[in-house]
N, C-alpha and C. Protein backbone atom coordinates (compact mmCIF):
# COMPACT_ATOMS: atom_id res chain seq x y z
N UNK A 1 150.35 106.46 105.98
CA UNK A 1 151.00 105.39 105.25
C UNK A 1 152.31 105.05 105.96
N UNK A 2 152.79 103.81 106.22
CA UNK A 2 153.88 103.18 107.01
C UNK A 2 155.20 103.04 106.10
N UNK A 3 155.64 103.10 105.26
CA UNK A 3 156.86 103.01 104.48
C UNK A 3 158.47 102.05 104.60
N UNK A 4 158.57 101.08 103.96
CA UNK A 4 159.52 100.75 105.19
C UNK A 4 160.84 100.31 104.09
N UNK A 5 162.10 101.08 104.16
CA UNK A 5 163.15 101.02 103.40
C UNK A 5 163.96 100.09 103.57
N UNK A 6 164.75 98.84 103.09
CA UNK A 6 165.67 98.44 103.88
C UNK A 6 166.88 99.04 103.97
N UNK A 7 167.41 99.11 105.21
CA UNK A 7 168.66 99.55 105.56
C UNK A 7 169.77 98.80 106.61
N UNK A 8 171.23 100.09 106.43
CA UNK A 8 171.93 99.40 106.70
C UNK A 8 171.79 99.66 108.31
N UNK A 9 172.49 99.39 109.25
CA UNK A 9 172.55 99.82 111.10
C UNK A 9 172.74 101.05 110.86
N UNK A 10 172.40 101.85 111.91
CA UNK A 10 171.59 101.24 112.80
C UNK A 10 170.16 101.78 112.21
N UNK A 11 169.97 102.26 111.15
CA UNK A 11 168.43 102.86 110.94
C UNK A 11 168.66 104.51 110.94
N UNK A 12 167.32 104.54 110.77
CA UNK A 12 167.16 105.70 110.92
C UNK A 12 166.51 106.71 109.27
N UNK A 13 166.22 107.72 109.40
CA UNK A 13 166.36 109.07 108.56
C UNK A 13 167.55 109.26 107.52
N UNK A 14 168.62 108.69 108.15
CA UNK A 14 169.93 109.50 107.35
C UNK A 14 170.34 108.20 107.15
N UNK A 15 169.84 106.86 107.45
CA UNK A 15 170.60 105.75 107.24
C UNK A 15 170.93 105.32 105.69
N UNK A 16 171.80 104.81 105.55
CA UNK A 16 172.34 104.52 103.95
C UNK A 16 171.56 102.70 103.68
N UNK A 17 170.92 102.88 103.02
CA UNK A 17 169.52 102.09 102.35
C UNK A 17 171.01 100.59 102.11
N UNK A 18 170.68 99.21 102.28
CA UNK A 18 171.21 98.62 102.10
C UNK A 18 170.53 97.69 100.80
N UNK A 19 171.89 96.99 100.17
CA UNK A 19 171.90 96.77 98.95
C UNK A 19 171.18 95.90 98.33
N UNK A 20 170.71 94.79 99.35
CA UNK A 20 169.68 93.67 99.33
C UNK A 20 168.99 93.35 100.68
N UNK A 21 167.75 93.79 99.65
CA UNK A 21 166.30 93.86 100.87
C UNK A 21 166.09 92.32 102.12
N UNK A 22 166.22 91.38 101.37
CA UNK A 22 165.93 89.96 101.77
C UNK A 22 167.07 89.96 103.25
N UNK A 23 168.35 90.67 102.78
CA UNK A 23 169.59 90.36 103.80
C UNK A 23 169.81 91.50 104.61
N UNK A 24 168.80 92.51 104.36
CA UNK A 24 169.36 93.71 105.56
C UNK A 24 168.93 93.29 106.61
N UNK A 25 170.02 94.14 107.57
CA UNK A 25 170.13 94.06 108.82
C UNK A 25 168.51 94.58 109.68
N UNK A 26 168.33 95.68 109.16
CA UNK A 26 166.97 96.28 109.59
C UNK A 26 165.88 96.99 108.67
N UNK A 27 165.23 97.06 108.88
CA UNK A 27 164.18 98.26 107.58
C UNK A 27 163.90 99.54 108.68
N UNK A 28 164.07 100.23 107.72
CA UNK A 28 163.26 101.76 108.72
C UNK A 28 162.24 101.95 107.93
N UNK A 29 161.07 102.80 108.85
CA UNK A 29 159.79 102.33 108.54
C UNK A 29 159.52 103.74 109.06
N UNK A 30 159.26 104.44 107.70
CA UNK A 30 158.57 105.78 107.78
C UNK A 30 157.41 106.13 108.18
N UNK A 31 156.28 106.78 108.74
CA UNK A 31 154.71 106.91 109.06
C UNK A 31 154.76 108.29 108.52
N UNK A 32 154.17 108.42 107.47
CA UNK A 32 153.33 109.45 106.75
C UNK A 32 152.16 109.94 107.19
N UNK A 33 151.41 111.37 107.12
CA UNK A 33 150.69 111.36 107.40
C UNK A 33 149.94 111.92 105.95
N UNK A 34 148.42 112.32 106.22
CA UNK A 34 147.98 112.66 104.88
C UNK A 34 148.16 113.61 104.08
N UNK A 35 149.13 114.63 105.03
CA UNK A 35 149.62 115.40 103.64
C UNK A 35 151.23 115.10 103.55
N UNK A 36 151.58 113.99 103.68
CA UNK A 36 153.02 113.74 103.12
C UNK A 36 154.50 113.96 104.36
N UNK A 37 153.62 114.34 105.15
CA UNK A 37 154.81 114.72 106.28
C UNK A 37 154.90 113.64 107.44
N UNK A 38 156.51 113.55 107.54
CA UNK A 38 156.64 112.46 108.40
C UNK A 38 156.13 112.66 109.80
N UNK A 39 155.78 111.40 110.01
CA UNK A 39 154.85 111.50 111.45
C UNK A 39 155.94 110.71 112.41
N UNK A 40 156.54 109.96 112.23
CA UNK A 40 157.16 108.82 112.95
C UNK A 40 158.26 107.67 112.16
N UNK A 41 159.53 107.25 112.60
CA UNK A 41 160.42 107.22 112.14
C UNK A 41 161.03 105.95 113.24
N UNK A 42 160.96 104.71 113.02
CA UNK A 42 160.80 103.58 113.24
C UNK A 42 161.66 102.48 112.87
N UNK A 43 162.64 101.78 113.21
CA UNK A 43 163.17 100.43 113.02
C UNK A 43 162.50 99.00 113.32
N UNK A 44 162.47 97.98 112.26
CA UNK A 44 162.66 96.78 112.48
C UNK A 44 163.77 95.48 112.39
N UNK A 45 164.17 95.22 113.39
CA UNK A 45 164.85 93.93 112.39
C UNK A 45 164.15 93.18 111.54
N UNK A 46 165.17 92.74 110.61
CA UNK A 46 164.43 91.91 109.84
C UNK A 46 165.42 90.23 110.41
N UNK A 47 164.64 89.20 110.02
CA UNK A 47 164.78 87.89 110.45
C UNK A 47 165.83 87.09 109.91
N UNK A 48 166.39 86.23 110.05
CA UNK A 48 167.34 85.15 109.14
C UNK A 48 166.58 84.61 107.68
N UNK A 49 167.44 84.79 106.82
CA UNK A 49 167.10 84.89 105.29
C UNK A 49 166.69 83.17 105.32
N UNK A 50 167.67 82.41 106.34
CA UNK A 50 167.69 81.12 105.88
C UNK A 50 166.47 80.19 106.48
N UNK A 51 165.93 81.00 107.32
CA UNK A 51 164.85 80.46 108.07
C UNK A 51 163.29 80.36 107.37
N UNK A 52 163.44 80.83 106.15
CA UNK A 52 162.55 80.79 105.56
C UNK A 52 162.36 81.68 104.00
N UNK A 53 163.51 81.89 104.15
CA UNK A 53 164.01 82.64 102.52
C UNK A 53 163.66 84.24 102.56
N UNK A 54 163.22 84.57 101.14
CA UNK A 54 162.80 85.64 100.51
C UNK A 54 161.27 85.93 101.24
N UNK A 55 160.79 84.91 101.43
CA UNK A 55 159.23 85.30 102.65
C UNK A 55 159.58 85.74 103.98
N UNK A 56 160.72 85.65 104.40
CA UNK A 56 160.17 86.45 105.55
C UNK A 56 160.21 87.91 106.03
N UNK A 57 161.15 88.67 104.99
CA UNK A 57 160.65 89.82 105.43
C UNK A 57 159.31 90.67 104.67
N UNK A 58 158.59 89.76 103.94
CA UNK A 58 157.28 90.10 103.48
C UNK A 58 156.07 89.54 104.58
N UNK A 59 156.55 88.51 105.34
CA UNK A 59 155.76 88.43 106.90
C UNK A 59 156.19 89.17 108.17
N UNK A 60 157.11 90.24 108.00
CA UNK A 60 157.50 90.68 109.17
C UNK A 60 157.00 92.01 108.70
N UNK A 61 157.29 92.93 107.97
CA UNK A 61 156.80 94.17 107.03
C UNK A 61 155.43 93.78 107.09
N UNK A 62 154.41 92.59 106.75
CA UNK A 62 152.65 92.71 106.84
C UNK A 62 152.43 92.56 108.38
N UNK A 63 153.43 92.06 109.10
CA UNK A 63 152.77 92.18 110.74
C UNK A 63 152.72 93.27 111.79
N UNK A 64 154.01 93.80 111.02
CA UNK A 64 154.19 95.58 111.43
C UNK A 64 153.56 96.33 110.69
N UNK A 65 152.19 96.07 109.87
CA UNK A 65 150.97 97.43 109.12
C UNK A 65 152.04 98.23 108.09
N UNK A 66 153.12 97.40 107.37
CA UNK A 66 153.80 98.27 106.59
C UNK A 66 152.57 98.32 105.40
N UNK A 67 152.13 99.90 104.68
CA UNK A 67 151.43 99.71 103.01
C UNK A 67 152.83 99.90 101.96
N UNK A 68 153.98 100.08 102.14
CA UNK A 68 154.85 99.98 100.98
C UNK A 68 156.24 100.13 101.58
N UNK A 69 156.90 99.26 100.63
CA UNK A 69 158.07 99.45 100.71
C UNK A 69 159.12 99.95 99.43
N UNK A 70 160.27 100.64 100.12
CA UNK A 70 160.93 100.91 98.53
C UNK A 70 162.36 99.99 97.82
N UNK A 71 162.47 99.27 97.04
CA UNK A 71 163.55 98.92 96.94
C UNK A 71 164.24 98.98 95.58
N UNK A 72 165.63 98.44 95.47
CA UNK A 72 166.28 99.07 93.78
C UNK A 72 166.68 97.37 93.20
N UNK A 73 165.35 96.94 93.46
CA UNK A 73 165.35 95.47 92.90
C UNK A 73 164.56 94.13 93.97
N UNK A 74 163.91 93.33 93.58
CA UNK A 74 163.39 92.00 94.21
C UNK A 74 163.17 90.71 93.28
N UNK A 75 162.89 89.65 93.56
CA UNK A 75 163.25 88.66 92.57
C UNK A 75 161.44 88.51 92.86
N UNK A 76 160.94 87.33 91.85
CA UNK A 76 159.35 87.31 91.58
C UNK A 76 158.72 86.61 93.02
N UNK A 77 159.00 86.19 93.58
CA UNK A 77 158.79 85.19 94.93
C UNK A 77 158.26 86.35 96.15
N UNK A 78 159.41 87.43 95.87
CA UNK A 78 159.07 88.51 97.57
C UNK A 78 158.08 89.42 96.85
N UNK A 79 157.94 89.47 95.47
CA UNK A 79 157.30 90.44 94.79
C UNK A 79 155.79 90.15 94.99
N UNK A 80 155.83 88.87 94.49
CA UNK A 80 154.33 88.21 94.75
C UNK A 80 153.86 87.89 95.68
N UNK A 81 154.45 87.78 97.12
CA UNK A 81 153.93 87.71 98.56
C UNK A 81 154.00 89.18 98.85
N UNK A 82 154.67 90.27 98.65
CA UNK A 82 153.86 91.91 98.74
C UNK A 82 152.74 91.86 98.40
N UNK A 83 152.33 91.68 96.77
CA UNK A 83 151.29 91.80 96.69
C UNK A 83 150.05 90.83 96.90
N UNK A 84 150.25 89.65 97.92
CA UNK A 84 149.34 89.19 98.41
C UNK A 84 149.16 89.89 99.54
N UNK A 85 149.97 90.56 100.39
CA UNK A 85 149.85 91.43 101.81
C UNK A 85 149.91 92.49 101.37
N UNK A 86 149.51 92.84 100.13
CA UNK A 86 148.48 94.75 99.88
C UNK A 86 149.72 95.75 100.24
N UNK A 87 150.86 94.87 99.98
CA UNK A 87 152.37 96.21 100.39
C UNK A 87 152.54 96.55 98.98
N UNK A 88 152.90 97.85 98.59
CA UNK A 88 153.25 98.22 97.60
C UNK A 88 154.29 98.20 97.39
N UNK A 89 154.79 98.00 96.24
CA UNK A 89 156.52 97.58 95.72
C UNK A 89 156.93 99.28 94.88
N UNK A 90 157.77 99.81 95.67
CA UNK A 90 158.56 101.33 94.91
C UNK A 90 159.63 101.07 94.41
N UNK A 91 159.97 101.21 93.29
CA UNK A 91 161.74 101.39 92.72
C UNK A 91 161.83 102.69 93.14
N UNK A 92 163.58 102.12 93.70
CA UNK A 92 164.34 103.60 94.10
C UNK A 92 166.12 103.32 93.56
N UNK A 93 166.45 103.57 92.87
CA UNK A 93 167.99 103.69 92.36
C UNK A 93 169.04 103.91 93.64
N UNK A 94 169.74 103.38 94.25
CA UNK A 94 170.43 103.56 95.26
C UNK A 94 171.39 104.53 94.49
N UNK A 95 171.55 104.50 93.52
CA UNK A 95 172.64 105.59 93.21
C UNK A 95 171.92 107.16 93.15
N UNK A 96 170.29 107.42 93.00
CA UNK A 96 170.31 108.80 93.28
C UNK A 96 169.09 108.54 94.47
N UNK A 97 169.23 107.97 95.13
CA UNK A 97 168.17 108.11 96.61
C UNK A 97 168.97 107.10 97.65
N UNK A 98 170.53 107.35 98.00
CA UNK A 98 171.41 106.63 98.48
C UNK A 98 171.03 106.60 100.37
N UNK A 99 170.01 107.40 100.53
CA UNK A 99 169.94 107.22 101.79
C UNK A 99 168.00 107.26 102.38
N UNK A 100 167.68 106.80 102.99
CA UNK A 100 166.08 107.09 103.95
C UNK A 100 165.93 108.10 103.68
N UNK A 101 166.21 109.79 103.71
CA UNK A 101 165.46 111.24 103.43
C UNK A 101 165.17 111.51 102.12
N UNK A 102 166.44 110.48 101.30
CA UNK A 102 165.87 111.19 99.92
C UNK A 102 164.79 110.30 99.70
N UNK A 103 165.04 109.08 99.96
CA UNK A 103 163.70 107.90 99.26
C UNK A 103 162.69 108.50 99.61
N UNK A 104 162.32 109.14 100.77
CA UNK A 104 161.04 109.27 101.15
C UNK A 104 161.00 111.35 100.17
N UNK A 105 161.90 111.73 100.35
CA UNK A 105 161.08 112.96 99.69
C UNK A 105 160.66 112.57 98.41
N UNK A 106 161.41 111.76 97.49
CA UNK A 106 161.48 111.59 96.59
C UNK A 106 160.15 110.41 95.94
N UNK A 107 159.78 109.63 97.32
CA UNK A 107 158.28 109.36 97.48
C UNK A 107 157.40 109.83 97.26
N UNK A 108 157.36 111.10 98.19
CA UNK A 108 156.18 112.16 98.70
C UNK A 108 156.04 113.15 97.59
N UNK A 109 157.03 113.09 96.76
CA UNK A 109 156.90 114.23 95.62
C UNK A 109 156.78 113.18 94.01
N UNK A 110 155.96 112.21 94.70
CA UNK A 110 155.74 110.89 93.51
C UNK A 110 156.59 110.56 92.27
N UNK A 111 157.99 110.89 92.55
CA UNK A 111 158.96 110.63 91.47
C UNK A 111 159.46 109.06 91.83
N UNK A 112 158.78 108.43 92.61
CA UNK A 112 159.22 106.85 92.54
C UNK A 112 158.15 105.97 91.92
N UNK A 113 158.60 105.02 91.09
CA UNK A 113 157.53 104.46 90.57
C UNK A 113 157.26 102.84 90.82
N UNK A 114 156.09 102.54 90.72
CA UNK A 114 155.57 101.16 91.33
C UNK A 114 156.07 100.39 90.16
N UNK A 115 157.07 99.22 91.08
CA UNK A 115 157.85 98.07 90.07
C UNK A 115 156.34 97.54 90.07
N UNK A 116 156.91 96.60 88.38
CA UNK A 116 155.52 95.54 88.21
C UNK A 116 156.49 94.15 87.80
N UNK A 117 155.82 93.07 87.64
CA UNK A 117 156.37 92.13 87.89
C UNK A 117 157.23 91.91 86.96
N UNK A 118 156.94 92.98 85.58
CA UNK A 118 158.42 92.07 84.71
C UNK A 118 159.70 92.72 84.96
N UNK A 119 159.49 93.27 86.35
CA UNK A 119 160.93 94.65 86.47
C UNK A 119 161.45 93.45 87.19
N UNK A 120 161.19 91.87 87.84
CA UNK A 120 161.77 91.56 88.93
C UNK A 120 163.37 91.23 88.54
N UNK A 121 164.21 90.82 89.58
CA UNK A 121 165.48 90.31 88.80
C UNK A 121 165.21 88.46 88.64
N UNK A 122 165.95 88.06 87.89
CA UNK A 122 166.06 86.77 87.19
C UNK A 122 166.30 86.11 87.68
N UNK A 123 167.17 86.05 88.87
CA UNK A 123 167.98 84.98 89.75
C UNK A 123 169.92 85.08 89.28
N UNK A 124 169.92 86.34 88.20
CA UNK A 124 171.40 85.83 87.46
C UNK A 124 172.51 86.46 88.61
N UNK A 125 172.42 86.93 89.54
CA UNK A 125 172.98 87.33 90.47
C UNK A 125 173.55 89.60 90.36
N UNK A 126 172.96 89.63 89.41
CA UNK A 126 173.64 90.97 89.00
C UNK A 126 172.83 91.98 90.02
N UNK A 127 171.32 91.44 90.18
CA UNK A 127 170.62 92.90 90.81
C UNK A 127 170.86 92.95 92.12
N UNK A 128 170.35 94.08 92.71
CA UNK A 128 170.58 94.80 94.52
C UNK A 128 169.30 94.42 94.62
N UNK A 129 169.14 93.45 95.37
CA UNK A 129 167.49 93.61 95.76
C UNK A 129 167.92 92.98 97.21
C-alpha cells in the first residue's frame, strides 16, 4: 500500500505533516508492505493550487499509484475525486499524529479512521485540510 501524507519541506519520515493538503509544498508517500512495515519512503511535489484547484493533487497522488492518503480535514470536491481514483481518505488530528512516523504507526495499528463525506469541511474557513 502507497500512503501519501501531506507535508511540510523537505519530506520525509520525521517531516511535520502540513496544515492544508490542497497547498502543501510536498506529500511523502509511504510504501507498506503486507505486514505493515515500511518498504520505501518517497516525496512528491504537489502542483499550483491555482492551476486547477482542489483537483490537482487528487491527479497527481492517482498518477503516482497512491491507495490512501491521510489528512485532518478536506472540503467535498477533493473528497469526491479520491474516491473516484479508489484513494482512501484517513483522518489524522495534527495535534496527536504531528508528524509522518506517527501517522503511519498510528495507521498500521488501525487507530485512524476513514473520513466519510459528512466529515468534509464547509468552505467556512476554520478547517486544516
Amino acid at each position: 500500500m502507497r500512503v501519501a501524507i501531506p507535508t511540510d519541506l523537505p519530506g520525509g519520515l520525521d517531516a511535520v505533516r502540513s496544515d492544508h493538503f490542497g497547498h502543501c509544498p510536498i506529500f511523502t508517500v509511504v510504501r507498506l508492505d503486507d505486514r505493515q512495515a515500511v518498504v520505501d519512503v518517497e516525496t512528491i511535489a504537489n502542483g499550483s493550487h491555482e492551476a486547477g484547484g482542489c483537483m490537482v493533487p487528487v491527479r497527481i497522488l492517482r498518477d503516482a499509484g497512491v491507495d490512501a492518503i491521510v489528512v485532518g480535514g478536506m472540503g467535498a470536491r477533493p473528497m469526491q475525486g479520491f474516491a473516484e481514483a479508489g484513494i482512501k481518505v484517513y483522518f489524522a488530528s495534527r495535534e496527536t499524529c504531528p508528524d509522518v512516523g506517527t501517522v503511519i504507526g498510528q495507521l498500521t495499528a488501525n487507530q485512524l479512521p476513514v473520513m466519510h463525506a459528512d466529515q468534509v469541511c464547509k468552505g467556512a474557513g476554520n478547517c486544516h485540510h
